[in-house]
N, C-alpha and C. Protein backbone atom coordinates (compact mmCIF):
# COMPACT_ATOMS: atom_id res chain seq x y z
N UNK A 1 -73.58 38.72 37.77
CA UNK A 1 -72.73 38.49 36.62
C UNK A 1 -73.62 38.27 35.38
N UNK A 2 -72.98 38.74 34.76
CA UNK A 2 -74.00 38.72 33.22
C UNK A 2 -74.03 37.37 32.54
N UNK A 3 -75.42 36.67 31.41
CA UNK A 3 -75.11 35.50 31.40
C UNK A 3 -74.22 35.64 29.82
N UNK A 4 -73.41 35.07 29.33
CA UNK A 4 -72.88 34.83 28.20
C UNK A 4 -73.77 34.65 26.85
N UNK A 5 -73.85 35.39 25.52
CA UNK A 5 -73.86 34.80 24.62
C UNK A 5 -73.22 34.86 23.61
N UNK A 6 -73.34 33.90 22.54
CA UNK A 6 -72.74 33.48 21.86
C UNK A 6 -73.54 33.30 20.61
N UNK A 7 -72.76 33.22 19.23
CA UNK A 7 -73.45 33.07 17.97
C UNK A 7 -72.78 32.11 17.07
N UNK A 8 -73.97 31.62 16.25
CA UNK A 8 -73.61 30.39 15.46
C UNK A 8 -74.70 29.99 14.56
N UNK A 9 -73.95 28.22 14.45
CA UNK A 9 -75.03 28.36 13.15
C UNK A 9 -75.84 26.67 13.83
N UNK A 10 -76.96 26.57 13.34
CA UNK A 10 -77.25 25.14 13.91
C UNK A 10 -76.99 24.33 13.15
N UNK A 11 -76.94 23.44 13.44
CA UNK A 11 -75.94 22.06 12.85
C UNK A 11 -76.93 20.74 13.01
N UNK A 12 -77.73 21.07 14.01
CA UNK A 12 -78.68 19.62 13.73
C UNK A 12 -80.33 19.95 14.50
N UNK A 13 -81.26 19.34 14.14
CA UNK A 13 -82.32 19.84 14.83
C UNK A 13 -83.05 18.84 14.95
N UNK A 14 -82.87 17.80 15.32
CA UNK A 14 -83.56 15.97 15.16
C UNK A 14 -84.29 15.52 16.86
N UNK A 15 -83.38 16.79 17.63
CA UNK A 15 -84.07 16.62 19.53
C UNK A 15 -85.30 17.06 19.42
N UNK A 16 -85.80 16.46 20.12
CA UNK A 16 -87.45 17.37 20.85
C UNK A 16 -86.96 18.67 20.92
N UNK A 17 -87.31 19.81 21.16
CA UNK A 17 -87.03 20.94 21.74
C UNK A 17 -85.58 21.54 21.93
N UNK A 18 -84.78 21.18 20.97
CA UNK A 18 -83.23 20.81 21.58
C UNK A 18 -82.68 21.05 20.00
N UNK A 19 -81.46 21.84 19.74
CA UNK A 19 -81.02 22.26 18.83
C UNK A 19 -79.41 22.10 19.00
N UNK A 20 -78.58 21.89 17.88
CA UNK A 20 -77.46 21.62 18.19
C UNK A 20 -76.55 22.64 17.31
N UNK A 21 -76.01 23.67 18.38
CA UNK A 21 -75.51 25.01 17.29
C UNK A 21 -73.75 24.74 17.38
N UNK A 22 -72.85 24.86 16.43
CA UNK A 22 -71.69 25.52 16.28
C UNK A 22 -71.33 26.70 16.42
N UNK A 23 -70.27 26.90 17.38
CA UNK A 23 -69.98 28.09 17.54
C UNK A 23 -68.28 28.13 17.09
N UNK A 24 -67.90 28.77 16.38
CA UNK A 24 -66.52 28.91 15.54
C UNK A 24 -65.98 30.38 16.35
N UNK A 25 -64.41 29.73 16.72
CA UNK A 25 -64.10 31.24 17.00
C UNK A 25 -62.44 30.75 16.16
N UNK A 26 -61.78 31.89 16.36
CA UNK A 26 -60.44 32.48 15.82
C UNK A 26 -59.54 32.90 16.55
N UNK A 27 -58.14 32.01 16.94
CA UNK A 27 -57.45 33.09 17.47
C UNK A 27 -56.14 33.17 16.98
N UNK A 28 -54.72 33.71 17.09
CA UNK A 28 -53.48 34.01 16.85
C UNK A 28 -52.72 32.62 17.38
N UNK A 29 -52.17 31.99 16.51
CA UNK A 29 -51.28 30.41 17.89
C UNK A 29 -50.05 31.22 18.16
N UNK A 30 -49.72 30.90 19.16
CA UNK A 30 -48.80 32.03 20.32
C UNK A 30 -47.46 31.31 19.68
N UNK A 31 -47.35 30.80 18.92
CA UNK A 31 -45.29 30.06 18.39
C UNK A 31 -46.01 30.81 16.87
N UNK A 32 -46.86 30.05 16.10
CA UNK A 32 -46.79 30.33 14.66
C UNK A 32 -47.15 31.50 14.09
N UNK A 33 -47.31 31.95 14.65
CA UNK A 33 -48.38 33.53 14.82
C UNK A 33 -49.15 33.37 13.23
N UNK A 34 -49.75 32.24 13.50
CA UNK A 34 -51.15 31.74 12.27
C UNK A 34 -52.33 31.89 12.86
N UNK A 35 -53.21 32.12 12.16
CA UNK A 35 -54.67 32.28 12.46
C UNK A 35 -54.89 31.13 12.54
N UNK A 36 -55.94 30.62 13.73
CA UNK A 36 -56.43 28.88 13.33
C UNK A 36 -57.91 29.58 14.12
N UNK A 37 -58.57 28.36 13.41
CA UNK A 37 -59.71 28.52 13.40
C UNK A 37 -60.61 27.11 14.24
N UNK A 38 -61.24 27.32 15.54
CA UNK A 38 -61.61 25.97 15.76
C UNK A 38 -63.42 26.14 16.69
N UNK A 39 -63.69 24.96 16.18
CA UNK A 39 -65.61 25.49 16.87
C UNK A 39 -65.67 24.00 17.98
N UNK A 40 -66.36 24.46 18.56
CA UNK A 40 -67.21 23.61 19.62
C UNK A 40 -69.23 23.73 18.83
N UNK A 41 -69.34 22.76 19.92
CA UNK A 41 -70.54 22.38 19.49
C UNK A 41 -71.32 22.31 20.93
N UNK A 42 -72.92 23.32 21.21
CA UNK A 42 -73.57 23.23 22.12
C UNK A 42 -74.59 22.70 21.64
N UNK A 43 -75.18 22.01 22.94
CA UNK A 43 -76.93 21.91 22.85
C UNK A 43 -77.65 22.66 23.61
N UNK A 44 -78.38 23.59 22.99
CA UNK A 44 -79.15 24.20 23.41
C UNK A 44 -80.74 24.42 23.21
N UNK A 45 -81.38 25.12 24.31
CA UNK A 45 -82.88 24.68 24.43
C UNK A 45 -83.73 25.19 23.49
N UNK A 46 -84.52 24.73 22.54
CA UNK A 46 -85.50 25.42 21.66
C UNK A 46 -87.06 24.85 21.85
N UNK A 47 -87.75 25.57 23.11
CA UNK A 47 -89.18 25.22 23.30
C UNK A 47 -90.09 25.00 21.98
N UNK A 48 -89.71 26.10 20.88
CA UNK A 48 -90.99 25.76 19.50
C UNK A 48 -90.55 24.95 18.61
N UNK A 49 -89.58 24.31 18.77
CA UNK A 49 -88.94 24.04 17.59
C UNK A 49 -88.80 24.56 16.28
N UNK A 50 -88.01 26.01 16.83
CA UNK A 50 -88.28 27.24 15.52
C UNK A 50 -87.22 26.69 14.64
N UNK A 51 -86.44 26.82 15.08
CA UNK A 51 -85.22 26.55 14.16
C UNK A 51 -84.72 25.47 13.51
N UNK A 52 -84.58 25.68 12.27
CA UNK A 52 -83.64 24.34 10.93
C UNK A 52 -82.27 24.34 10.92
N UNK A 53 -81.64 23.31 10.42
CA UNK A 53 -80.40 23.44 9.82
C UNK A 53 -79.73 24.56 9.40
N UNK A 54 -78.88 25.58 9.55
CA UNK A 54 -78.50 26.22 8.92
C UNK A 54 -78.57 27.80 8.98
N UNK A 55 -79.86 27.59 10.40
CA UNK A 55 -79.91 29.14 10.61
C UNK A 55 -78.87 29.85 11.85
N UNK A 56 -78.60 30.82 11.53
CA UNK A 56 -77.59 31.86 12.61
C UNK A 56 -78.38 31.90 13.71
N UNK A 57 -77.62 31.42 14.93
CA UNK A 57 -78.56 32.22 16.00
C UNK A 57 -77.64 32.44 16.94
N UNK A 58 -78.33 33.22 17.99
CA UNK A 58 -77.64 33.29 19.29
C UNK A 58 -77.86 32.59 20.41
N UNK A 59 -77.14 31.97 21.26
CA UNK A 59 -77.51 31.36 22.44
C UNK A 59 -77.19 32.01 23.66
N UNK A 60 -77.59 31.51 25.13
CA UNK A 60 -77.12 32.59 25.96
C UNK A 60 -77.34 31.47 27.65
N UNK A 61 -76.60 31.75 28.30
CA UNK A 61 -76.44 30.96 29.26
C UNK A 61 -77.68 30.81 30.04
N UNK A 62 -78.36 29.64 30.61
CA UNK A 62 -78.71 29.44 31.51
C UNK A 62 -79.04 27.88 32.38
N UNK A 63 -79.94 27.59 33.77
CA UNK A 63 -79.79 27.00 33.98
C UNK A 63 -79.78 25.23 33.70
N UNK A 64 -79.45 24.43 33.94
CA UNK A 64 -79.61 23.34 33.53
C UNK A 64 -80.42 22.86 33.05
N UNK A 65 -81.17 22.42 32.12
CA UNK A 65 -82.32 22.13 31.27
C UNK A 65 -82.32 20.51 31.17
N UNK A 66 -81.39 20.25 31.26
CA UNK A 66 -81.11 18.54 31.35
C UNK A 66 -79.51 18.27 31.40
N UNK A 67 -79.43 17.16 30.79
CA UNK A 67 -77.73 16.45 31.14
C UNK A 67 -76.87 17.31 30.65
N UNK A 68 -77.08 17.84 29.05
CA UNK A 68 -76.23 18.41 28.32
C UNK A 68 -76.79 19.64 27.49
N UNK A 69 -77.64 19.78 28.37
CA UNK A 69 -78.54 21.53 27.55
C UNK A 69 -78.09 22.48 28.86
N UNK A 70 -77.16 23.84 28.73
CA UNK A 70 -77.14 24.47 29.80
C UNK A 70 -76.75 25.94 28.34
N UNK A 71 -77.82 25.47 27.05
CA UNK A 71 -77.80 27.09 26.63
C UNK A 71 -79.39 27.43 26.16
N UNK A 72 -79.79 28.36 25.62
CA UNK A 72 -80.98 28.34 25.70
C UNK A 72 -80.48 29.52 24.13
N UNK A 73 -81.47 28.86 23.21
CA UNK A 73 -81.81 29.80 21.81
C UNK A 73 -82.64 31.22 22.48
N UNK A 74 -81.92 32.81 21.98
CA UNK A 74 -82.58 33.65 22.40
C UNK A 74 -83.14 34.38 21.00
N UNK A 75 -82.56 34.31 20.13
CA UNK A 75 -83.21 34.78 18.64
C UNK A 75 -82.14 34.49 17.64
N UNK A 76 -82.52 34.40 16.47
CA UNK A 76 -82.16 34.01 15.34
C UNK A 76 -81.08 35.95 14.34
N UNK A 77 -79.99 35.56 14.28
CA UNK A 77 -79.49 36.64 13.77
C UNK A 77 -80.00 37.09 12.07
N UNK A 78 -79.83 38.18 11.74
CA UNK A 78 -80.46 38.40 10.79
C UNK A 78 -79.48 38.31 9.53
């Protein structure tokens, strides 16, 4: 099975090695037929500590890295 990724923006970068990205999605509400808009928030793994506040990136599934890291930064979108 393929692993998942996903894109966003980081939102905090204050962990050791550990980045905290938003991911925003969009869908149709099934009564109002309104667009709503709602994000979650991952932690995911960043060995160099490449990434700041504010940059786009992608994350992508893998194994457990600790309690609450199970994504891993694979590159920064352009």
């Amino acid at each position: 099975m393929p692993k998942r990724i996903l894109q966003g923006v980081v939102v905090s970068d204050k962990g050791d090695k550990t980045v905290v990205v938003r991911i925003e999605r969009t869908y149709l509400h099934p009564l109002l037929r309104k667009t709503v808009r709602r994000s979650k928030r991952y932690h995911a793994h960043d060995e160099k500590n490449t990434f700041k506040v504010g940059d786009r990136v992608q994350i992508q599934e893998c194994p457990p890295k600790s309690k609450l890291k199970r994504w891993e930064v694979v590159a920064a979108e352009a």
